[in-house]
N, C-alpha and C. Protein backbone atom coordinates (compact mmCIF):
# COMPACT_ATOMS: atom_id res chain seq x y z
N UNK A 1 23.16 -0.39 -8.94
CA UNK A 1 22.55 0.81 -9.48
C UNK A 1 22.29 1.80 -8.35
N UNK A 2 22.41 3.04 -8.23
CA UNK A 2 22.69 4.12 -7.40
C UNK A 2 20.71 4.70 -7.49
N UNK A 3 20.44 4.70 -6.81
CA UNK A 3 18.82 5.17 -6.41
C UNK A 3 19.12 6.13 -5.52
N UNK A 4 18.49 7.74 -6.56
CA UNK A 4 18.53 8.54 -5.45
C UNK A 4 17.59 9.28 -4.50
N UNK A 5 17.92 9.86 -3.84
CA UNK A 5 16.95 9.98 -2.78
C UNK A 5 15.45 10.87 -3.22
N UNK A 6 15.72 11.73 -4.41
CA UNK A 6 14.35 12.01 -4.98
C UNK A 6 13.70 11.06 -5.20
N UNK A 7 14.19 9.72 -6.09
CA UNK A 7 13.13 8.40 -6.63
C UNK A 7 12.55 7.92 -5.16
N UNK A 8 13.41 7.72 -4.17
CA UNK A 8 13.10 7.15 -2.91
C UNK A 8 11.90 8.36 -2.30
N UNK A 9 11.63 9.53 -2.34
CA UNK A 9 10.71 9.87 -1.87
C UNK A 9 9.70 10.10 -2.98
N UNK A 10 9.45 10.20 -3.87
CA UNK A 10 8.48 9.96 -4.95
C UNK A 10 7.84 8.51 -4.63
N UNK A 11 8.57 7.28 -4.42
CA UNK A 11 7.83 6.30 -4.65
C UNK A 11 7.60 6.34 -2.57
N UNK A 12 7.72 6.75 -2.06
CA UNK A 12 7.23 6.90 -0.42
C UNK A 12 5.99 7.75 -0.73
N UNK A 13 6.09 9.30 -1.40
CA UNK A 13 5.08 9.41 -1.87
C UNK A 13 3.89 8.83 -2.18
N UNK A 14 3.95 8.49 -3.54
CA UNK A 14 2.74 7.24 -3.77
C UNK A 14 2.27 6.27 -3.45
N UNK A 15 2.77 5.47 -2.35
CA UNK A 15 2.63 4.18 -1.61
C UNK A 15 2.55 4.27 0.00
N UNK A 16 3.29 5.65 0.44
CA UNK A 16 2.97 5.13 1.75
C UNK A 16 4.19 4.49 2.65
N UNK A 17 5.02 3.59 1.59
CA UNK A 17 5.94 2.95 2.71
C UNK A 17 7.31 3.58 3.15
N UNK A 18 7.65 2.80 4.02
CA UNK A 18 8.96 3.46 4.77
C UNK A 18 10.15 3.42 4.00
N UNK A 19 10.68 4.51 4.16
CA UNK A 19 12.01 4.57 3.47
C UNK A 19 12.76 3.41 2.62
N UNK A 20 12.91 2.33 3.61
CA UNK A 20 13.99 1.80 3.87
C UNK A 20 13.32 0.62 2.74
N UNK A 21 12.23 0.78 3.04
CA UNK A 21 11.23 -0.65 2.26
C UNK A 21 11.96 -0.05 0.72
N UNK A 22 10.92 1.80 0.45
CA UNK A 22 10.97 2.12 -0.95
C UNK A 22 12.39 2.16 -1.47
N UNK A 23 13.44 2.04 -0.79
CA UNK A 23 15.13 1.91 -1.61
C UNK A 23 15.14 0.61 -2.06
N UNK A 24 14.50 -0.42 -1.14
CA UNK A 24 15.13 -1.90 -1.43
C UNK A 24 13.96 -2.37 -2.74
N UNK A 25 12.52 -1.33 -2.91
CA UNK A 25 12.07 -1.97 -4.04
C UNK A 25 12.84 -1.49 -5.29
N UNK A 26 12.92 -0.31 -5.37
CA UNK A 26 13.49 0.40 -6.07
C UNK A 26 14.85 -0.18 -6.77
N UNK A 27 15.56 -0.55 -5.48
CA UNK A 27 16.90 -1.63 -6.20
C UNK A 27 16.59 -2.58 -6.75
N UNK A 28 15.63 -3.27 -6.31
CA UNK A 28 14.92 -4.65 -7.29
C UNK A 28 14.64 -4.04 -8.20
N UNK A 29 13.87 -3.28 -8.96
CA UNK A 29 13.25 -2.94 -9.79
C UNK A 29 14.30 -1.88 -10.54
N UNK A 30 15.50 -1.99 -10.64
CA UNK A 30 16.32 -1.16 -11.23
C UNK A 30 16.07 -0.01 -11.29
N UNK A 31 15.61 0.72 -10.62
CA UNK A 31 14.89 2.64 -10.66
C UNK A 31 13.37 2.70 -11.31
N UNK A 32 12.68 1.61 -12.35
CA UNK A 32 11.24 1.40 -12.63
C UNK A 32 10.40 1.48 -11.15
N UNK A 33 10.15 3.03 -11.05
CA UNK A 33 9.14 3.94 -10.28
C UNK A 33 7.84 2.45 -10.12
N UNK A 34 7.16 2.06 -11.93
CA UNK A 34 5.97 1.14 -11.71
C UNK A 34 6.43 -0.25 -11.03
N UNK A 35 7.52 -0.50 -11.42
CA UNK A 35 7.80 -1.93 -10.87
C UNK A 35 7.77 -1.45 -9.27
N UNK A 36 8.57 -1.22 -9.08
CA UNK A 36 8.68 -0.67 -7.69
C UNK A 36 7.47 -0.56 -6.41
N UNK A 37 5.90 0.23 -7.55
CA UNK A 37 5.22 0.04 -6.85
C UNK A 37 4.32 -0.99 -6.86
N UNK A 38 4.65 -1.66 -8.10
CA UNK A 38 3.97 -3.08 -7.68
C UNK A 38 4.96 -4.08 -7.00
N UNK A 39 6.16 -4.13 -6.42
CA UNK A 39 6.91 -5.07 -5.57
C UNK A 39 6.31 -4.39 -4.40
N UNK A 40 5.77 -3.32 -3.79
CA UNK A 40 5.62 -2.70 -2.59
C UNK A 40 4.21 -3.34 -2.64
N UNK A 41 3.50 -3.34 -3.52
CA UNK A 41 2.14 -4.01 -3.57
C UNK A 41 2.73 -5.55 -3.16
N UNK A 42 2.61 -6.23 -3.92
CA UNK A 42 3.01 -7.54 -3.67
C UNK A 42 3.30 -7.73 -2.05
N UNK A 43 4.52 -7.32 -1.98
CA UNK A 43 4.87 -7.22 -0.14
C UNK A 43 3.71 -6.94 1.03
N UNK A 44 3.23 -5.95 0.57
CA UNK A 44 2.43 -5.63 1.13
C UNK A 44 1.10 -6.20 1.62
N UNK A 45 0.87 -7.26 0.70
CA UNK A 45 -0.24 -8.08 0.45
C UNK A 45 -0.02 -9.10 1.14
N UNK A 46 1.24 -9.20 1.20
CA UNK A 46 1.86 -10.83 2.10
C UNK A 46 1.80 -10.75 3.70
N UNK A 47 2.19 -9.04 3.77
CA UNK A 47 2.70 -8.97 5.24
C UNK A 47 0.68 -8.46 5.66
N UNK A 48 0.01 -8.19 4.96
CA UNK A 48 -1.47 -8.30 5.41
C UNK A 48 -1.84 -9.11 5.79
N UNK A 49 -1.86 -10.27 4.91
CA UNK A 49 -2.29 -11.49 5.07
C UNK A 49 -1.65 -12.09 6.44
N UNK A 50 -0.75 -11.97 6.90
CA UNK A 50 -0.03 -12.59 7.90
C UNK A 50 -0.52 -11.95 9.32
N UNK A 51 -1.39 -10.69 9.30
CA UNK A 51 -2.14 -10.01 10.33
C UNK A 51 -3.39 -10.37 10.01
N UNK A 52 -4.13 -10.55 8.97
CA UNK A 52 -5.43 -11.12 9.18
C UNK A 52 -6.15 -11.76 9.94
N UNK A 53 -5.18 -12.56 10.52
CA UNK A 53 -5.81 -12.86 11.91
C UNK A 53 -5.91 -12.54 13.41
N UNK A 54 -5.56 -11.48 13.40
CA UNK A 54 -4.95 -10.55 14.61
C UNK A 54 -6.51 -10.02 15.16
N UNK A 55 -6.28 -10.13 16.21
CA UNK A 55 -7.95 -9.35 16.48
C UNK A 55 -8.25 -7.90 16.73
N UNK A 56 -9.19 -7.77 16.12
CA UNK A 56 -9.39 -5.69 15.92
C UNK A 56 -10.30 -5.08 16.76
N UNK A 57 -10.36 -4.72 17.91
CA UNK A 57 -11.09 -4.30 18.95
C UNK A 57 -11.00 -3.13 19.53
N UNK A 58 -10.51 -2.02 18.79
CA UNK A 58 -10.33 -0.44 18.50
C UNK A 58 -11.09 -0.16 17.45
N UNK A 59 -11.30 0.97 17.04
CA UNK A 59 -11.17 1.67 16.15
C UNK A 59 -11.71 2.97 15.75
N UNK A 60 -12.82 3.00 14.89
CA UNK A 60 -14.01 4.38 15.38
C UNK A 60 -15.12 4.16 14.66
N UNK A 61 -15.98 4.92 14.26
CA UNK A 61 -17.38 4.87 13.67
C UNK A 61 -16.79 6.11 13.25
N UNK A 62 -17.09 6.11 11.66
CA UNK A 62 -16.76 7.36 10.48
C UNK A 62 -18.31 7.50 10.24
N UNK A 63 -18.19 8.77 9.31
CA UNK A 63 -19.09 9.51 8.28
C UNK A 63 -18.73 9.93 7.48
N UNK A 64 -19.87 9.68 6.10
CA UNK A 64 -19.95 10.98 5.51
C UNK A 64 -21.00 11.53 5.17
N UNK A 65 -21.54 12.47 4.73
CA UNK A 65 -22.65 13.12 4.46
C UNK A 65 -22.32 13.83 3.00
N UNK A 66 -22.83 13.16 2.06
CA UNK A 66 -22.73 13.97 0.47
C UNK A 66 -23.43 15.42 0.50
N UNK A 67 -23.04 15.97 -0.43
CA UNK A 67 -23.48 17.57 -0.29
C UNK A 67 -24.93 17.51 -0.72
N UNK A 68 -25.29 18.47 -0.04
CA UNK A 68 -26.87 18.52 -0.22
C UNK A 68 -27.30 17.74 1.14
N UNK A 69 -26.74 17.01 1.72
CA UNK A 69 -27.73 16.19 3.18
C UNK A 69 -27.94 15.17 2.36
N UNK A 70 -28.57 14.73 1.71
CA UNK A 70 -29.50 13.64 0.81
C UNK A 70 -29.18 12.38 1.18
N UNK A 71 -27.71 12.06 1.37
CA UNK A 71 -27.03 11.08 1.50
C UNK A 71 -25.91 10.87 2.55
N UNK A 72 -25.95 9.81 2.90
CA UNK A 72 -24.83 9.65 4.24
C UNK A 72 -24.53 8.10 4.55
N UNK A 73 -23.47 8.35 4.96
CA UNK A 73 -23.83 6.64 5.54
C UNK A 73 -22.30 6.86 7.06
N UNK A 74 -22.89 5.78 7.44
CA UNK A 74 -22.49 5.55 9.32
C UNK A 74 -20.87 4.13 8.99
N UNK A 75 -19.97 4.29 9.55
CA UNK A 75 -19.09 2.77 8.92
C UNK A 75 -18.28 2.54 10.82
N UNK A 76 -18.15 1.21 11.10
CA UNK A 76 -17.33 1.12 12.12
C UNK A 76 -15.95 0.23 11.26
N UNK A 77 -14.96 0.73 11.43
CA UNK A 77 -13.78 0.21 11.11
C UNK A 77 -13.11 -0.05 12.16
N UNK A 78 -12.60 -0.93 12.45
CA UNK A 78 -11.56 -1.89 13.35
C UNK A 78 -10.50 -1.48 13.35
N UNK A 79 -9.32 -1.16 14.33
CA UNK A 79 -8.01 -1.94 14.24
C UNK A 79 -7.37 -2.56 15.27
N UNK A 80 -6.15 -2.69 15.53
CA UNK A 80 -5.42 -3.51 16.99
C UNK A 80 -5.71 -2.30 18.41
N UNK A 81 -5.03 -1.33 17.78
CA UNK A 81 -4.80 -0.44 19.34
C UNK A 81 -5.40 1.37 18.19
N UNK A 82 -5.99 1.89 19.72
CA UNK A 82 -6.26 3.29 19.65
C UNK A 82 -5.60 3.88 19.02
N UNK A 83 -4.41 3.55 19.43
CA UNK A 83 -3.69 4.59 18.75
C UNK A 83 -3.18 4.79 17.40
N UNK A 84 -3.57 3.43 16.82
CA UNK A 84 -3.80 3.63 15.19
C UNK A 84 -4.61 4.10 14.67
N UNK A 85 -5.66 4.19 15.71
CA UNK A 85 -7.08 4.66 15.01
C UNK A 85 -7.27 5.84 15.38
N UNK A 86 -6.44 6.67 16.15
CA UNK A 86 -6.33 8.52 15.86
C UNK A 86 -5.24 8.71 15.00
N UNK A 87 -4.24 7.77 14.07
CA UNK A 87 -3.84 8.53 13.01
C UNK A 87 -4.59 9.36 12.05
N UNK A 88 -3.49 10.18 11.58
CA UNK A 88 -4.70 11.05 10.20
C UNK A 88 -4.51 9.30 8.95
N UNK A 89 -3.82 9.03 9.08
CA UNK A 89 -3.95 7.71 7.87
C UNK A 89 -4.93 6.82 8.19
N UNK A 90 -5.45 6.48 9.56
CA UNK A 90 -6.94 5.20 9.73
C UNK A 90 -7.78 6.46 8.97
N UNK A 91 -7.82 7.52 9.87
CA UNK A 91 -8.92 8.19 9.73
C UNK A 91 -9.54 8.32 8.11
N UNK A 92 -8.19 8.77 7.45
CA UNK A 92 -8.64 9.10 6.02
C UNK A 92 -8.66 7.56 5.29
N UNK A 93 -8.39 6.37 5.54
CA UNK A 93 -9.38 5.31 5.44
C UNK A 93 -10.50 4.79 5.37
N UNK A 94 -10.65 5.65 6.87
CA UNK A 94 -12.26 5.43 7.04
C UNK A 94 -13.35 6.19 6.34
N UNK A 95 -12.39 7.18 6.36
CA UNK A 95 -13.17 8.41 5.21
C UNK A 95 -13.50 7.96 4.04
N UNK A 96 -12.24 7.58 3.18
CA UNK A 96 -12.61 7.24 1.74
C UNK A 96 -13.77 6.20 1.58
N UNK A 97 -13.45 4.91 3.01
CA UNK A 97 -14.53 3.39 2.70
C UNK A 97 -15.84 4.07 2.94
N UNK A 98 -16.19 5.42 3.56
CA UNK A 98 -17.39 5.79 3.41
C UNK A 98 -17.75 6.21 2.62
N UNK A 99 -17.24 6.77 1.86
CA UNK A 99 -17.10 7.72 0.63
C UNK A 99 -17.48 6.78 -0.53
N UNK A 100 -16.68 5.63 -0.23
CA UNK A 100 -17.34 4.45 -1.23
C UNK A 100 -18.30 3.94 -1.16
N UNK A 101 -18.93 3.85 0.03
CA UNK A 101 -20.40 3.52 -0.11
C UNK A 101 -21.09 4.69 -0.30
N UNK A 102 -21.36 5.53 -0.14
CA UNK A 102 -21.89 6.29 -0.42
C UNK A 102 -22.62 6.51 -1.87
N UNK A 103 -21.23 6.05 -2.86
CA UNK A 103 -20.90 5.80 -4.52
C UNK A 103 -21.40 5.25 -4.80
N UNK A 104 -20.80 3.83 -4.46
CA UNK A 104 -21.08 2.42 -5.39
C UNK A 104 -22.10 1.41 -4.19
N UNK A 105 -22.84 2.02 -3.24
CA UNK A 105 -24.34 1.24 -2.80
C UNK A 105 -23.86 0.10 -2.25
N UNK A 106 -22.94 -0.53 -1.47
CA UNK A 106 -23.16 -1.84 -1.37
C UNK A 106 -24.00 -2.62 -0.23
N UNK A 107 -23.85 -3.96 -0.28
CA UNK A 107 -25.07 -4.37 1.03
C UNK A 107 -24.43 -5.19 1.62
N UNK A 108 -23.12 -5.62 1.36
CA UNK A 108 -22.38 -6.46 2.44
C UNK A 108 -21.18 -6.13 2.49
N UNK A 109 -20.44 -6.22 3.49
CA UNK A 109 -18.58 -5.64 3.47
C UNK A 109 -18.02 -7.16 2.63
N UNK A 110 -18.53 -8.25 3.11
CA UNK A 110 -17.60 -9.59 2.74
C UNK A 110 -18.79 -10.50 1.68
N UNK A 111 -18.52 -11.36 0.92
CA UNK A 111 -19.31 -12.35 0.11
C UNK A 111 -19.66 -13.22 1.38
N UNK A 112 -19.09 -13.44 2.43
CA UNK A 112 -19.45 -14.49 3.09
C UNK A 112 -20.72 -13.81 3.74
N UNK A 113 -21.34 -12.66 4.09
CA UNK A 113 -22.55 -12.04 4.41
C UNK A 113 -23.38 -12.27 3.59
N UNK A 114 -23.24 -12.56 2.56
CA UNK A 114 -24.40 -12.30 1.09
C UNK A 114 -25.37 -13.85 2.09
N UNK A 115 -26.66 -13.22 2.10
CA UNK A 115 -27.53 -14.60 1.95
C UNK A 115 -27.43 -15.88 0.85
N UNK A 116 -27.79 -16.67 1.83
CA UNK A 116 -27.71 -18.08 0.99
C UNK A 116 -28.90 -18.10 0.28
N UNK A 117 -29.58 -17.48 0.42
CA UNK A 117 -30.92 -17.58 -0.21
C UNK A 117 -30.78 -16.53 -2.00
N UNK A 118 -30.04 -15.44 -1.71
CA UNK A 118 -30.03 -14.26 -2.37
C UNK A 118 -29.14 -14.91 -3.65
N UNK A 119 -27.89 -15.87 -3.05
CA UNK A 119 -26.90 -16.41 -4.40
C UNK A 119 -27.34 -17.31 -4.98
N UNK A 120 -28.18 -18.08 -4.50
CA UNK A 120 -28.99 -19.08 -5.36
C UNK A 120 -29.70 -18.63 -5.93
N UNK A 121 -30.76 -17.39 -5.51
CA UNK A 121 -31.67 -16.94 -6.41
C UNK A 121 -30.91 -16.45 -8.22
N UNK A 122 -29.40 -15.49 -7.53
CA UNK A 122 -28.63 -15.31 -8.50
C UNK A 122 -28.00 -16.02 -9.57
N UNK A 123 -27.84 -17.41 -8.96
CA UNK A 123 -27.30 -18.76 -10.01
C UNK A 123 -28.08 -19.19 -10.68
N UNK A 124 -29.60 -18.91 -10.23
CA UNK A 124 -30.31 -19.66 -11.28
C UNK A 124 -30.89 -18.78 -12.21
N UNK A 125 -30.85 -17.66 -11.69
CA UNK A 125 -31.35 -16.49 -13.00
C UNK A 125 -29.98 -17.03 -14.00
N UNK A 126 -28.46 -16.80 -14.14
CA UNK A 126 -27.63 -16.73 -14.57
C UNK A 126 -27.40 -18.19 -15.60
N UNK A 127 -28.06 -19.22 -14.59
CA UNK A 127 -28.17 -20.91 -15.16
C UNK A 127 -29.08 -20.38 -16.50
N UNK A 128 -29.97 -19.90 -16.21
CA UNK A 128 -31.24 -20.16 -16.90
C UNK A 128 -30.72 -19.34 -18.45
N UNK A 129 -30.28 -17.86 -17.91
CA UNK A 129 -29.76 -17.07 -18.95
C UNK A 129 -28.59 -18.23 -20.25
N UNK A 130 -27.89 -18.79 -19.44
CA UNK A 130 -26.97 -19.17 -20.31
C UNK A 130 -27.87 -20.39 -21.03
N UNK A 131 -28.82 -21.27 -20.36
CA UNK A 131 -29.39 -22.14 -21.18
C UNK A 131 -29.98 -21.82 -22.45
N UNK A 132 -30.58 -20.96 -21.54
CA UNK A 132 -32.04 -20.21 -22.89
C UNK A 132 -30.58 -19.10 -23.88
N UNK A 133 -29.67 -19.00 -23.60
CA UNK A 133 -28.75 -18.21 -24.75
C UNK A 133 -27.97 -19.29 -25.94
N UNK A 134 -28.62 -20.46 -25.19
CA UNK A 134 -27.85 -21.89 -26.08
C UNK A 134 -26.46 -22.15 -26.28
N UNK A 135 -26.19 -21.63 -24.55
CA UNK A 135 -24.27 -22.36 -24.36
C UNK A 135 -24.34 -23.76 -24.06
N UNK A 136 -23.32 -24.43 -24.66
CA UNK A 136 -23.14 -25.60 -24.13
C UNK A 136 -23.33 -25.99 -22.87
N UNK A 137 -23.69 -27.05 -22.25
CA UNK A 137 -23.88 -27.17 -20.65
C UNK A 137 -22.63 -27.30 -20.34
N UNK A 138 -21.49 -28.08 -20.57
CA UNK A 138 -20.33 -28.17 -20.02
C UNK A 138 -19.64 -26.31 -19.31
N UNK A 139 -20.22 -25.40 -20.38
CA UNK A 139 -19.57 -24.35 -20.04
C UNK A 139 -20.42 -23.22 -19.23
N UNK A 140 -22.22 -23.88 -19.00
CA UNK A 140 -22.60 -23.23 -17.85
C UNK A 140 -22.38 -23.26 -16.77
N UNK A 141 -21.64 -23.64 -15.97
CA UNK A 141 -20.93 -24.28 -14.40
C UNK A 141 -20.29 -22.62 -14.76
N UNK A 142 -19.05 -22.40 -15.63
CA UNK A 142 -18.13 -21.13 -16.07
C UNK A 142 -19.06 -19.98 -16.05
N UNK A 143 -19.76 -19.96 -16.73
CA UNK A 143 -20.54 -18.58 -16.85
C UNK A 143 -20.97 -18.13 -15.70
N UNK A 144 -21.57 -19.18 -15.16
CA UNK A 144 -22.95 -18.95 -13.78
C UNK A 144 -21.08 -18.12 -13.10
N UNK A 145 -20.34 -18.97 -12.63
CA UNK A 145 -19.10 -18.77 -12.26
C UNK A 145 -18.75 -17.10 -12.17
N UNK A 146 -18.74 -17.14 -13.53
CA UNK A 146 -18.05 -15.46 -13.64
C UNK A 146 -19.10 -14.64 -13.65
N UNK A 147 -20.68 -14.79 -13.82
CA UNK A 147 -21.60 -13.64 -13.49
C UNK A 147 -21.47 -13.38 -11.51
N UNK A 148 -21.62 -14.32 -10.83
CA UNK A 148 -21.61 -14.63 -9.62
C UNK A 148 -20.42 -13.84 -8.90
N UNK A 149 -19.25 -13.84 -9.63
CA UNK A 149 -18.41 -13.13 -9.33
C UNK A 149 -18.21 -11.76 -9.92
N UNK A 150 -18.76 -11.67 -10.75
CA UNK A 150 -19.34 -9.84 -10.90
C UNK A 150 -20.77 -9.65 -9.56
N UNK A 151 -21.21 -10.32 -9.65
CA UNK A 151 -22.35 -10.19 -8.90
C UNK A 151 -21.86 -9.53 -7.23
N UNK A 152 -20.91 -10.43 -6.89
CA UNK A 152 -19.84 -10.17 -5.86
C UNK A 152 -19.61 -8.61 -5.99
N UNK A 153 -18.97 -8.22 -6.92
CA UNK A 153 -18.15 -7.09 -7.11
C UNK A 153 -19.05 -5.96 -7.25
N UNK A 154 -20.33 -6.42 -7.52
CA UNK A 154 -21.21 -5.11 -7.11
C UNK A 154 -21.60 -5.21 -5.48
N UNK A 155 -22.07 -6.04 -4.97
CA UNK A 155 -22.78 -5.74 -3.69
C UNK A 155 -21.71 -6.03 -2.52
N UNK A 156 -20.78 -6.66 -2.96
CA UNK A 156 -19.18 -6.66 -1.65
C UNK A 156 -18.60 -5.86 -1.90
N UNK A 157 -18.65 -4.53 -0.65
CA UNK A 157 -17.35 -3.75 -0.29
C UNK A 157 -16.00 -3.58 -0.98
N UNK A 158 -15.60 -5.69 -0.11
CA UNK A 158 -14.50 -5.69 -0.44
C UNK A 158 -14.20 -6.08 -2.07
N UNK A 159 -15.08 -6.39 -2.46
CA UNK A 159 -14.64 -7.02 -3.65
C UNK A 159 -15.27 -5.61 -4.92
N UNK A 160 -15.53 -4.44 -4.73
CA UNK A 160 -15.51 -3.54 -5.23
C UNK A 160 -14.54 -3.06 -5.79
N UNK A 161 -14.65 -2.46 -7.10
CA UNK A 161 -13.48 -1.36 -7.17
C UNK A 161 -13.61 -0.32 -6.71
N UNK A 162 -12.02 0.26 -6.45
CA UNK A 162 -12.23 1.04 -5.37
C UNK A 162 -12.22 2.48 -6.17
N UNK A 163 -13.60 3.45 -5.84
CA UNK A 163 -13.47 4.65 -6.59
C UNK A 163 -12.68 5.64 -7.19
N UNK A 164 -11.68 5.29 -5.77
CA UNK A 164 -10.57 6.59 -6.12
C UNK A 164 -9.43 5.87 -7.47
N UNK A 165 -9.49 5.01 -7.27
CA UNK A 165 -8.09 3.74 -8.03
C UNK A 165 -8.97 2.55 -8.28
N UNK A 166 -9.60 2.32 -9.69
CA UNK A 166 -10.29 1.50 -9.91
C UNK A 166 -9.52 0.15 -10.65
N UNK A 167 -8.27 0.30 -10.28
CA UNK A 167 -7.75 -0.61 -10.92
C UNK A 167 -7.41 -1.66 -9.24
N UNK A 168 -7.47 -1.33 -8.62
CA UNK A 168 -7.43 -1.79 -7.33
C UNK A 168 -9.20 -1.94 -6.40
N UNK A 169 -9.35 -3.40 -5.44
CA UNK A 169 -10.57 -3.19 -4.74
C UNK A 169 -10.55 -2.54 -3.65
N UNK A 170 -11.46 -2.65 -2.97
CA UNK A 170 -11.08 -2.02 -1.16
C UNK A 170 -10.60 -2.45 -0.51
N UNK A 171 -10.64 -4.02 -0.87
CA UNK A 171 -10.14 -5.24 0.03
C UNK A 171 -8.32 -4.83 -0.54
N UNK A 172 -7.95 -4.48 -1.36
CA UNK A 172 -6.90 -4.32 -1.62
C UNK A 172 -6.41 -2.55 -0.89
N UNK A 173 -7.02 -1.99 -1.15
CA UNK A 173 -7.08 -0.86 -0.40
C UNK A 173 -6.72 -1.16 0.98
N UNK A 174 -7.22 -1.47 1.59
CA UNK A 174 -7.34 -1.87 3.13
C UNK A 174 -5.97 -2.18 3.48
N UNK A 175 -5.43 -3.45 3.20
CA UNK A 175 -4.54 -3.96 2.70
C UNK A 175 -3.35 -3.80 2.70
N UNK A 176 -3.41 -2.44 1.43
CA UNK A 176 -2.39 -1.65 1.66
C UNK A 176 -2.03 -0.69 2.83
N UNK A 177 -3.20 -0.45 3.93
CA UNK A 177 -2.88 0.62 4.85
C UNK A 177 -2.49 -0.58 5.98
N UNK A 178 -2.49 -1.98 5.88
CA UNK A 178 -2.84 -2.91 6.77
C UNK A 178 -0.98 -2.77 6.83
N UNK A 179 -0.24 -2.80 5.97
CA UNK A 179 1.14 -2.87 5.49
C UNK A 179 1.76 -1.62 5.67
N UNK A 180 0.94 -0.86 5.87
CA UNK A 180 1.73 0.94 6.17
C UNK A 180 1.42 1.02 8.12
N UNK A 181 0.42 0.28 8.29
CA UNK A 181 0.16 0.73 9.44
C UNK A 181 0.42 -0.31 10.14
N UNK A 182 1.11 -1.26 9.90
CA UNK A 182 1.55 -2.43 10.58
C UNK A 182 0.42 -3.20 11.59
N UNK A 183 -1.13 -3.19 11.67
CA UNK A 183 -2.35 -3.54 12.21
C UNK A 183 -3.02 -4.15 11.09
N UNK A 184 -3.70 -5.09 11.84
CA UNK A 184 -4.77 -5.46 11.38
C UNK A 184 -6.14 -4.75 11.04
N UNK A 185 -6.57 -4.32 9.90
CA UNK A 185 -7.52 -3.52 9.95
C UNK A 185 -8.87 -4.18 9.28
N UNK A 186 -9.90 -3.69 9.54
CA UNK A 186 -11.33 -4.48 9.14
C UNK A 186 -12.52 -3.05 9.13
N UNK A 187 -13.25 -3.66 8.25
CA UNK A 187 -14.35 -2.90 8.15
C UNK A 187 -15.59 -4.05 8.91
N UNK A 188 -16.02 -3.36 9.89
CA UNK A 188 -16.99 -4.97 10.92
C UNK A 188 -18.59 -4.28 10.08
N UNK A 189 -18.95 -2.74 9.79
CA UNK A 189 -20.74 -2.91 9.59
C UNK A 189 -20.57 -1.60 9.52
N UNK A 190 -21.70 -1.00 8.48
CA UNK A 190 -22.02 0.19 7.73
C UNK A 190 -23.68 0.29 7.85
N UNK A 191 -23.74 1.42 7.66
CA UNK A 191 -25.31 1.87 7.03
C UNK A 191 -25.10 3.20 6.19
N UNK A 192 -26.19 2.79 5.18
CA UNK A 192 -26.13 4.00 4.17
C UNK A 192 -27.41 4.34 3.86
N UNK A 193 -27.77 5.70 4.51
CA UNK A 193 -29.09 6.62 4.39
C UNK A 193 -28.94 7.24 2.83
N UNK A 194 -30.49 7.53 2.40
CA UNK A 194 -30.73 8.28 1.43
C UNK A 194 -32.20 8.46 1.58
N UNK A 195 -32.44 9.98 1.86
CA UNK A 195 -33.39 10.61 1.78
C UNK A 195 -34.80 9.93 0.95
N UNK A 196 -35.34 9.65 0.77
CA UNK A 196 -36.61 8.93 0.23
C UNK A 196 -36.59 7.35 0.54
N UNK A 197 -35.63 6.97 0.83
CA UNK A 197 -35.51 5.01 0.14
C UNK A 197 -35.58 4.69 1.36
């Protein structure tokens, strides 16, 4: 099938990746623009994972400040070398992950930060809910399960949806720039001001 070079920059467009990547999804995906960008997803996710362990000892300290002053918050984001981290693409990374807290409030970048004290308190509110709602016990282990993991998805970063594309998290976000920018990238610690609190 013949892919032409408009589809090839439309789907570079929307994703970010290199040429050569967006022809060969594109041929998989018979000219399907969506398939396409979910094979660039997929890929993308693999070749992250395979830098995840790379160590991130660059990067910068972002802002933002919501209109009015009222609100702001401080973020240090990671990557391999400097010089990824004066692209305009880290930068507007770092921009948006501030931008997201700013939004959606959170109090830890990873679940593995959450206090041990704070998820237990959470399991047993959630235990108790499902008892006193008269679920079977076999299927409170499940519930506690999936509140715990909403619970996640409000106060983790990564496990947020991500404002701009809520069908995607940050951790997936990230991710994807981790695969455009060929680095390992991390969000290491944030603070988020608001005027009275």
């Amino acid at each position: 099938m013949a892919i032409s070079a408009e589809q090839v920059k439309a789907l570079r467009d929307q994703t970010g990746a290199g040429m050569m990547e967006c022809k060969k999804a594109l041929v998989e995906a018979e000219g399907d623009l969506e398939k396409a960008v979910t094979i660039l997803r997929e890929r993308g996710l693999a070749a992250a994972a395979k830098r995840s362990d790379r160590e991130t000892q660059e990067g910068i300290v972002g802002h933002y400040i919501h209109a009015g002053g009222k609100l702001g918050v401080l973020l240090e984001v990671n990557c391999e070398t400097d010089f990824v981290a004066s692209t305009d693409e880290f930068q507007d990374l770092v921009r948006d992950i501030a931008m997201q807290i700013a939004a959606a409030n959170p109090s830890h970048v990873r679940r593995e930060e959450a206090s041990t004290k704070d998820v237990e308190k959470e399991q047993a509110i959630y235990r108790k809910q499902a008892l006193d709602s008269g679920k079977p016990e076999n299927l409170v282990d499940r519930i506690v399960e999936g509140k715990l993991n909403k619970y996640y998805s409000e106060v983790c970063l990564y496990e947020q949806p991500y404002i701009k594309d809520p069908e995607q998290t940050v951790e997936e976000l990230v991710k994807s720039r981790i695969a455009t920018l060929k680095e390992n990238i991390s969000v290491k610690r944030f603070v988020r001001f608001k005027v009275g609190e």
